[in-house]
PDB file of N, CA and C in Angstrom:
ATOM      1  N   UNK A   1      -1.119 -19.342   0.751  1.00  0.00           N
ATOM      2  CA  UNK A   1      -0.711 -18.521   1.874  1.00  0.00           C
ATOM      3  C   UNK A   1       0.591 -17.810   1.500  1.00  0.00           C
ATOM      4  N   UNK A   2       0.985 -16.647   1.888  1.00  0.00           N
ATOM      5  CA  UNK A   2       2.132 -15.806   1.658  1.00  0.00           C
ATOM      6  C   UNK A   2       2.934 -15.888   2.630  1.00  0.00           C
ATOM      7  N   UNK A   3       4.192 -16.007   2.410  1.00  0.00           N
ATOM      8  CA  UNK A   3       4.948 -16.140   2.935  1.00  0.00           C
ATOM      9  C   UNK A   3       6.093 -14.505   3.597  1.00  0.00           C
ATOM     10  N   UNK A   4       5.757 -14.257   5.048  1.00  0.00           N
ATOM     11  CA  UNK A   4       6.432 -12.862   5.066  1.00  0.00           C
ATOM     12  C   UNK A   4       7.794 -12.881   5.967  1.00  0.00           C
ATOM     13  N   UNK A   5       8.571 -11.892   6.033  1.00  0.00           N
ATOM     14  CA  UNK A   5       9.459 -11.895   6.624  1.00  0.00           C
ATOM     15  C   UNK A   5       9.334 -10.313   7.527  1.00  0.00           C
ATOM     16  N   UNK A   6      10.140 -10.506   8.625  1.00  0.00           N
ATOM     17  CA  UNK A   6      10.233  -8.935   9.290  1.00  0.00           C
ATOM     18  C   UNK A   6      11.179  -8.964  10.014  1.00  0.00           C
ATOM     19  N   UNK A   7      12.131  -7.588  10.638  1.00  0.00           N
ATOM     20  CA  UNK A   7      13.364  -7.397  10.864  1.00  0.00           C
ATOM     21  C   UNK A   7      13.112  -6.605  12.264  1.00  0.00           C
ATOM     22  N   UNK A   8      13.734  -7.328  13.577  1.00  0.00           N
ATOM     23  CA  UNK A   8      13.692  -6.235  14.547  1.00  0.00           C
ATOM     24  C   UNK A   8      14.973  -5.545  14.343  1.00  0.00           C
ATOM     25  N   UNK A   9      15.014  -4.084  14.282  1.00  0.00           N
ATOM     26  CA  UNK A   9      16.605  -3.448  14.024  1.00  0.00           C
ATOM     27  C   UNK A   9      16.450  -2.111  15.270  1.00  0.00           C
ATOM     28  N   UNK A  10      17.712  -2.468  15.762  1.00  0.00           N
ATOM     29  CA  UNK A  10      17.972  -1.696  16.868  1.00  0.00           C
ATOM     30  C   UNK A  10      19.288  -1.335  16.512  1.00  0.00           C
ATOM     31  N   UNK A  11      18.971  -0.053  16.711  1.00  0.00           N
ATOM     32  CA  UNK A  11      20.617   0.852  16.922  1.00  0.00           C
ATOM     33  C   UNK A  11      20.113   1.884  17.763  1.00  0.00           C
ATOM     34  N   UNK A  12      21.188   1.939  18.929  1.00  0.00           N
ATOM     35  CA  UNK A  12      21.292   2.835  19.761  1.00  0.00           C
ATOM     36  C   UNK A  12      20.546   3.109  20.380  1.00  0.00           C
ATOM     37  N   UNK A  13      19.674   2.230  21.096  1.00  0.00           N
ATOM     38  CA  UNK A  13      18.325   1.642  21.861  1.00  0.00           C
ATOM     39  C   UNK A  13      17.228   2.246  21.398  1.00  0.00           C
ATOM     40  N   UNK A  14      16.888   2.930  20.130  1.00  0.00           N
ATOM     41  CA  UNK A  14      15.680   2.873  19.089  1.00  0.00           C
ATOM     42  C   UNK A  14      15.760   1.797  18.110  1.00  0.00           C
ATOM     43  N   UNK A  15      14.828   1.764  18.565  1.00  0.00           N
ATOM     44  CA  UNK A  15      13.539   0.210  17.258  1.00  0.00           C
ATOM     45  C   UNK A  15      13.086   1.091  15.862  1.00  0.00           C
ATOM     46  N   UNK A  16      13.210   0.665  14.863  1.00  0.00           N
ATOM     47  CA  UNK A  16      13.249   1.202  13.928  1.00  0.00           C
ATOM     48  C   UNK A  16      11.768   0.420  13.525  1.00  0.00           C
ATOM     49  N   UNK A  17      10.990   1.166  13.201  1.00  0.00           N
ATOM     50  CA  UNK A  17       9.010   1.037  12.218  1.00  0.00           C
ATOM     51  C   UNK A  17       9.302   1.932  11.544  1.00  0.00           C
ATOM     52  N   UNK A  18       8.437   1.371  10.481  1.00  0.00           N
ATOM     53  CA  UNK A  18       8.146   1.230   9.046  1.00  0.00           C
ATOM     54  C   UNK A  18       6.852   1.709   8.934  1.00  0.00           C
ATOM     55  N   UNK A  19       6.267   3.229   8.760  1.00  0.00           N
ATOM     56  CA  UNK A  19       4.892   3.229   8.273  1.00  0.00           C
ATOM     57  C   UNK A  19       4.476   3.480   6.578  1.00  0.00           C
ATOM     58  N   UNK A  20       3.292   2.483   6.451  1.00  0.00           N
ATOM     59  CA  UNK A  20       2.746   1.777   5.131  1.00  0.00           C
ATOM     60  C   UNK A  20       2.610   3.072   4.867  1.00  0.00           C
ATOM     61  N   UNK A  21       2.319   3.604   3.032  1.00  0.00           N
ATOM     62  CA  UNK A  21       2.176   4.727   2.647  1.00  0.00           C
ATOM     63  C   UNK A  21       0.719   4.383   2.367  1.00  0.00           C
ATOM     64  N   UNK A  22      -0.266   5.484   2.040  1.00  0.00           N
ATOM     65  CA  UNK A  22      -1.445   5.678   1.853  1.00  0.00           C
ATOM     66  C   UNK A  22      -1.977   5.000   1.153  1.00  0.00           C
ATOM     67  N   UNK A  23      -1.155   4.524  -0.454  1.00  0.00           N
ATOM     68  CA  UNK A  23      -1.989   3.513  -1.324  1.00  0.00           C
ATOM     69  C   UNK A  23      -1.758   2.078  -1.435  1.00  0.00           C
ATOM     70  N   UNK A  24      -1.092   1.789  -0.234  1.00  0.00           N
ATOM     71  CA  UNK A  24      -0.761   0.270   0.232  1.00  0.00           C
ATOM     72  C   UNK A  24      -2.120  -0.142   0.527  1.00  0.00           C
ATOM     73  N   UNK A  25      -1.864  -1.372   1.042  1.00  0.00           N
ATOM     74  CA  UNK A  25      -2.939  -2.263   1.530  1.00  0.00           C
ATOM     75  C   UNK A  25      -3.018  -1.894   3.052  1.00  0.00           C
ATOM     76  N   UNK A  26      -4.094  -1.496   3.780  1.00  0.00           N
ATOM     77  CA  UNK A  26      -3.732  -1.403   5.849  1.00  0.00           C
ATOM     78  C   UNK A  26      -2.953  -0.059   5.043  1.00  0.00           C
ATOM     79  N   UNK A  27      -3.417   1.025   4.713  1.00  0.00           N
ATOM     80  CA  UNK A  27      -2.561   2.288   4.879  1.00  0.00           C
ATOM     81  C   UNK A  27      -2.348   2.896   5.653  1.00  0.00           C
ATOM     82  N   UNK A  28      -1.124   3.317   6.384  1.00  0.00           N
ATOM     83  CA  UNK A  28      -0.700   4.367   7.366  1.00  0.00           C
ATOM     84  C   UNK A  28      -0.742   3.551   8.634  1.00  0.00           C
ATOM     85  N   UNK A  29      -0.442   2.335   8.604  1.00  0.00           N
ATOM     86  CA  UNK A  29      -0.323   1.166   9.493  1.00  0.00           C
ATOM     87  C   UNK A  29       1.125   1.207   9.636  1.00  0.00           C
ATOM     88  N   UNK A  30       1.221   1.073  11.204  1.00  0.00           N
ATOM     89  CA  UNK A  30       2.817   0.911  11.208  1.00  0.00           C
ATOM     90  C   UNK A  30       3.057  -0.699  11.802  1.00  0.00           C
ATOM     91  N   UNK A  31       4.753  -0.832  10.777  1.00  0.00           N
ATOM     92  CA  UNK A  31       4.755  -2.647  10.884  1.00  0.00           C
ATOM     93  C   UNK A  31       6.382  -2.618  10.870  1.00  0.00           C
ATOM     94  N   UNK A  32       7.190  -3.440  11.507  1.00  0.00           N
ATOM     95  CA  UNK A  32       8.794  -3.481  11.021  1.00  0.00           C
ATOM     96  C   UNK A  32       8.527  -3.989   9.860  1.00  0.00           C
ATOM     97  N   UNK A  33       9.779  -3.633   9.237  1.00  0.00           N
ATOM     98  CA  UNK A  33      10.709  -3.969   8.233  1.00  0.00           C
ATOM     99  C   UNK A  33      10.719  -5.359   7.564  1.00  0.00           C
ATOM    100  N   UNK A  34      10.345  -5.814   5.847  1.00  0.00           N
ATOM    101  CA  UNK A  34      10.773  -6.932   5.930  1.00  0.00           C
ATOM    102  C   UNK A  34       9.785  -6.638   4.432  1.00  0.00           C
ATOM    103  N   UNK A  35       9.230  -7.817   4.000  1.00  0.00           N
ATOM    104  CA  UNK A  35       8.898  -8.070   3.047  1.00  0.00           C
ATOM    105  C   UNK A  35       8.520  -9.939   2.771  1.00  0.00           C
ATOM    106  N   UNK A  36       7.728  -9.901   1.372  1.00  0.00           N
ATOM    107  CA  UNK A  36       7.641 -11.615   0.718  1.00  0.00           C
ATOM    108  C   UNK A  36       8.790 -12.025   0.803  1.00  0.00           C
ATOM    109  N   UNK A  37       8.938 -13.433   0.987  1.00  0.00           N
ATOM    110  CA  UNK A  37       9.744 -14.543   0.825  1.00  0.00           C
ATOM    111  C   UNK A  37       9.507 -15.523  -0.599  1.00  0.00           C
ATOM    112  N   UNK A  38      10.271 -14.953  -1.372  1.00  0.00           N
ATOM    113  CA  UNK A  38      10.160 -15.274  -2.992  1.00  0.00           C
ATOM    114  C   UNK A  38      10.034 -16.838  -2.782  1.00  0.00           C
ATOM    115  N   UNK A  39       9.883 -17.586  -3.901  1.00  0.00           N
ATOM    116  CA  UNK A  39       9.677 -19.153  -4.181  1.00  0.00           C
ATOM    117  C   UNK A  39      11.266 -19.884  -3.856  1.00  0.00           C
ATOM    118  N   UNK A  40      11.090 -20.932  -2.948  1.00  0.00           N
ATOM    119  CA  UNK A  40      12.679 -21.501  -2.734  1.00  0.00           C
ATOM    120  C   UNK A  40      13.580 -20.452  -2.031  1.00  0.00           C
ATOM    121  N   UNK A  41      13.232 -19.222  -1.643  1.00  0.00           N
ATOM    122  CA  UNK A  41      14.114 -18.753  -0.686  1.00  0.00           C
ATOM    123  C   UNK A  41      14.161 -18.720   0.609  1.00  0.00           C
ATOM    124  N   UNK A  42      15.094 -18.733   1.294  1.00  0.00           N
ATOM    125  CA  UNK A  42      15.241 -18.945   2.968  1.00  0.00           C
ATOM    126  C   UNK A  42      14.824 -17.378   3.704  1.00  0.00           C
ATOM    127  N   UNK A  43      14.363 -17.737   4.313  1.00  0.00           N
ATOM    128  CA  UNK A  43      13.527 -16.594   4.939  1.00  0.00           C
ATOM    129  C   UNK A  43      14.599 -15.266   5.570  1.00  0.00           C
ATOM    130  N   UNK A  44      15.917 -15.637   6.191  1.00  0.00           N
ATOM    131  CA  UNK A  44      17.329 -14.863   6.773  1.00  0.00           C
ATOM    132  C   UNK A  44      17.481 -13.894   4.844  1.00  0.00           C
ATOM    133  N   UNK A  45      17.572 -14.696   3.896  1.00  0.00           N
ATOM    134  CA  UNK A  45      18.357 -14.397   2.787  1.00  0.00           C
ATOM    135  C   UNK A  45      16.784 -13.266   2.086  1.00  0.00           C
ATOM    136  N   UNK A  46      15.616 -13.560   2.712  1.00  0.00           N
ATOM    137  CA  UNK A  46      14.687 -12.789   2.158  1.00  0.00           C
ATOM    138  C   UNK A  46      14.536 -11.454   2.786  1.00  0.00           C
ATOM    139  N   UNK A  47      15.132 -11.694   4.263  1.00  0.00           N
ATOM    140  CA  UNK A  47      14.885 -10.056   4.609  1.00  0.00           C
ATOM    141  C   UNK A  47      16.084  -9.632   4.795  1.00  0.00           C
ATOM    142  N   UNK A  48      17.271  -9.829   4.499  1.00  0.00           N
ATOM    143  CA  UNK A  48      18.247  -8.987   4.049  1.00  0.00           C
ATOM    144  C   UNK A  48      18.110  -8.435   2.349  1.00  0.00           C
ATOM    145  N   UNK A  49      17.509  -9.447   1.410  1.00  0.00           N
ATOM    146  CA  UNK A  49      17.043  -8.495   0.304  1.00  0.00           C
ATOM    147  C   UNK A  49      16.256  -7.172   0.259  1.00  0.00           C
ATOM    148  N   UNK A  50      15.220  -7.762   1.699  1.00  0.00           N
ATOM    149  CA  UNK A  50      14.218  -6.670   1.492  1.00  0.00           C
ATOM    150  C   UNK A  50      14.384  -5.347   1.836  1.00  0.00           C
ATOM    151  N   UNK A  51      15.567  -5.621   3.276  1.00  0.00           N
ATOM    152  CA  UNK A  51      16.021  -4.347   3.919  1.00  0.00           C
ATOM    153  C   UNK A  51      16.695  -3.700   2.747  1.00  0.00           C
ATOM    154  N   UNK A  52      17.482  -4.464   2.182  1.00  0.00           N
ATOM    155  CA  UNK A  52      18.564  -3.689   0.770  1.00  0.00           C
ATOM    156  C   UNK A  52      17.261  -3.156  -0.248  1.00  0.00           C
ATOM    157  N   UNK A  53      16.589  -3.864  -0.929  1.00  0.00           N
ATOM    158  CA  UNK A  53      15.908  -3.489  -1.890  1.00  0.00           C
ATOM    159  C   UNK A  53      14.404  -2.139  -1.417  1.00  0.00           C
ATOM    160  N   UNK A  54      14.449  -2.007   0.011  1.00  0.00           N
ATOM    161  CA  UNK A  54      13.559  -1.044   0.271  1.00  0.00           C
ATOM    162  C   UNK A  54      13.937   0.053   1.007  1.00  0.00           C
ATOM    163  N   UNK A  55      14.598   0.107   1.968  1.00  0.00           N
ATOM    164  CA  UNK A  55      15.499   1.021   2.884  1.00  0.00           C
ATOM    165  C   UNK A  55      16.695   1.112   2.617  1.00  0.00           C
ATOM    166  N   UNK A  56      17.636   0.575   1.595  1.00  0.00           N
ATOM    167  CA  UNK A  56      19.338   0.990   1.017  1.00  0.00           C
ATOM    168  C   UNK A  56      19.716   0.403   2.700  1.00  0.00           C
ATOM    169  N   UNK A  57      19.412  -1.249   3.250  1.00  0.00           N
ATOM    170  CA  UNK A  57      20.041  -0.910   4.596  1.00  0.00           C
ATOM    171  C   UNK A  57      20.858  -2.671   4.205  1.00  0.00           C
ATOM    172  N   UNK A  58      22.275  -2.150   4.738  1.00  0.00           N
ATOM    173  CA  UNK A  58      22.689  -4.130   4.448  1.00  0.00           C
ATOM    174  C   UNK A  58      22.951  -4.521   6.029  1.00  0.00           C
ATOM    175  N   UNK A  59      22.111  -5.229   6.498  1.00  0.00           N
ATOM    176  CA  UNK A  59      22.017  -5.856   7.535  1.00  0.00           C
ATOM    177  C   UNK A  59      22.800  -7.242   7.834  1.00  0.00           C
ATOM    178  N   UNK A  60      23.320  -7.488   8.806  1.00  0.00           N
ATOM    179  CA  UNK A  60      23.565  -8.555   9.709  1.00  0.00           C
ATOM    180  C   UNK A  60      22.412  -9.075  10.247  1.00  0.00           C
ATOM    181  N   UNK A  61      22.082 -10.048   9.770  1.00  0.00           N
ATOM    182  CA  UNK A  61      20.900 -10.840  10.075  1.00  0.00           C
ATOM    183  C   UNK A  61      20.996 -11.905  11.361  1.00  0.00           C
ATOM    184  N   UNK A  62      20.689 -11.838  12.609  1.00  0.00           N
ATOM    185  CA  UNK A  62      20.652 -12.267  12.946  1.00  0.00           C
ATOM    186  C   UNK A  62      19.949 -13.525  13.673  1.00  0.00           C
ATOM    187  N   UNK A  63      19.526 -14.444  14.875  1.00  0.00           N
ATOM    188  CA  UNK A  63      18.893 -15.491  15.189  1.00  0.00           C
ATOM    189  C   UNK A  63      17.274 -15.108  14.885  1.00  0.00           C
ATOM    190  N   UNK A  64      16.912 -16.010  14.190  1.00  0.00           N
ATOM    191  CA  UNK A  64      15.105 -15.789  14.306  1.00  0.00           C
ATOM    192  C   UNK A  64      14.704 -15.766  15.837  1.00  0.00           C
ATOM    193  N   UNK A  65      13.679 -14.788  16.331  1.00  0.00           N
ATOM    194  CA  UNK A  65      12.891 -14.669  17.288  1.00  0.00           C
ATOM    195  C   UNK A  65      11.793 -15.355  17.363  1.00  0.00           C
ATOM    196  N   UNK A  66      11.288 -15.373  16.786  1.00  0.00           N
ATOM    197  CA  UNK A  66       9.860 -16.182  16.909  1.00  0.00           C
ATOM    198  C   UNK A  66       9.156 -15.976  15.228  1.00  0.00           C
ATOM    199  N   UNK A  67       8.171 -16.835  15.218  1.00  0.00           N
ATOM    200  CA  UNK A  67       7.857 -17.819  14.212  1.00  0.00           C
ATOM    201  C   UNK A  67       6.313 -17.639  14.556  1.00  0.00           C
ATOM    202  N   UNK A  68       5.281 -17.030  13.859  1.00  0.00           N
ATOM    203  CA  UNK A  68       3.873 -16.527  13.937  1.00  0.00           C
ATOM    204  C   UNK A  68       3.302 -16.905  12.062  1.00  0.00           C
ATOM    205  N   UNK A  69       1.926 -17.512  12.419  1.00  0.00           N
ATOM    206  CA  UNK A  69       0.818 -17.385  11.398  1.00  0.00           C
ATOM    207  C   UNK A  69      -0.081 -16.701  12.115  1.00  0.00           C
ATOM    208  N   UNK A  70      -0.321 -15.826  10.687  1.00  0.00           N
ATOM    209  CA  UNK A  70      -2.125 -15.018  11.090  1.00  0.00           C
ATOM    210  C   UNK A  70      -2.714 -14.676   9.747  1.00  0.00           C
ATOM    211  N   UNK A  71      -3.445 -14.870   9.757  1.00  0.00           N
ATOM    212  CA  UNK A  71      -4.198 -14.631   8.847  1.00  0.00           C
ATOM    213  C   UNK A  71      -5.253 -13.243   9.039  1.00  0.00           C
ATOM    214  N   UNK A  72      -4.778 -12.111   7.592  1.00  0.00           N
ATOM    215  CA  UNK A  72      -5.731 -10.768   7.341  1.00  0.00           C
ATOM    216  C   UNK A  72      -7.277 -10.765   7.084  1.00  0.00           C
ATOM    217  N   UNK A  73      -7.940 -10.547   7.544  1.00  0.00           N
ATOM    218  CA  UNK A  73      -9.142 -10.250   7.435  1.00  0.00           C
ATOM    219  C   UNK A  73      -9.886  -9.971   6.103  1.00  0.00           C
ATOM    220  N   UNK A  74      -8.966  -9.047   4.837  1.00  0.00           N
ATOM    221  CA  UNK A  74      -8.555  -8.974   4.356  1.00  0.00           C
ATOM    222  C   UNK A  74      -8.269  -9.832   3.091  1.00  0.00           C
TER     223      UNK A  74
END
């Protein structure tokens, strides 16, 4: 099972989505922000990489919201 992370980011009472580009997997699907949770990493420390390593964004990470499994069809 994969392990994912995702970021609600609000500035200035817009929610910031993320739409998938065409040769992704689910293309042109829109999803927040976030990414895998590498081997041994904490899930807070995985999506502040991801925001940095995909959007140039350094975030203040704040309290987890909620905590979901689902499984893709896929």
């Amino acid at each position: 099972m994969k392990r994912v992370v995702a970021g609600l980011i609000v500035k200035n009472g817009k929610l910031l989505v993320c739409q998938r580009t065409r040769h992704q997997t689910m293309p042109l699907k829109w999803e927040f922000p976030g990414g895998k949770i590498e081997e041994g990493e904490q899930p807070r420390n995985a999506l502040r990489r991801e925001l940095e390593e995909e959007l140039g964004i350094l975030a203040t990470i704040g309290d987890e919201v909620r905590r979901i499994q689902h499984e893709y069809p896929n």
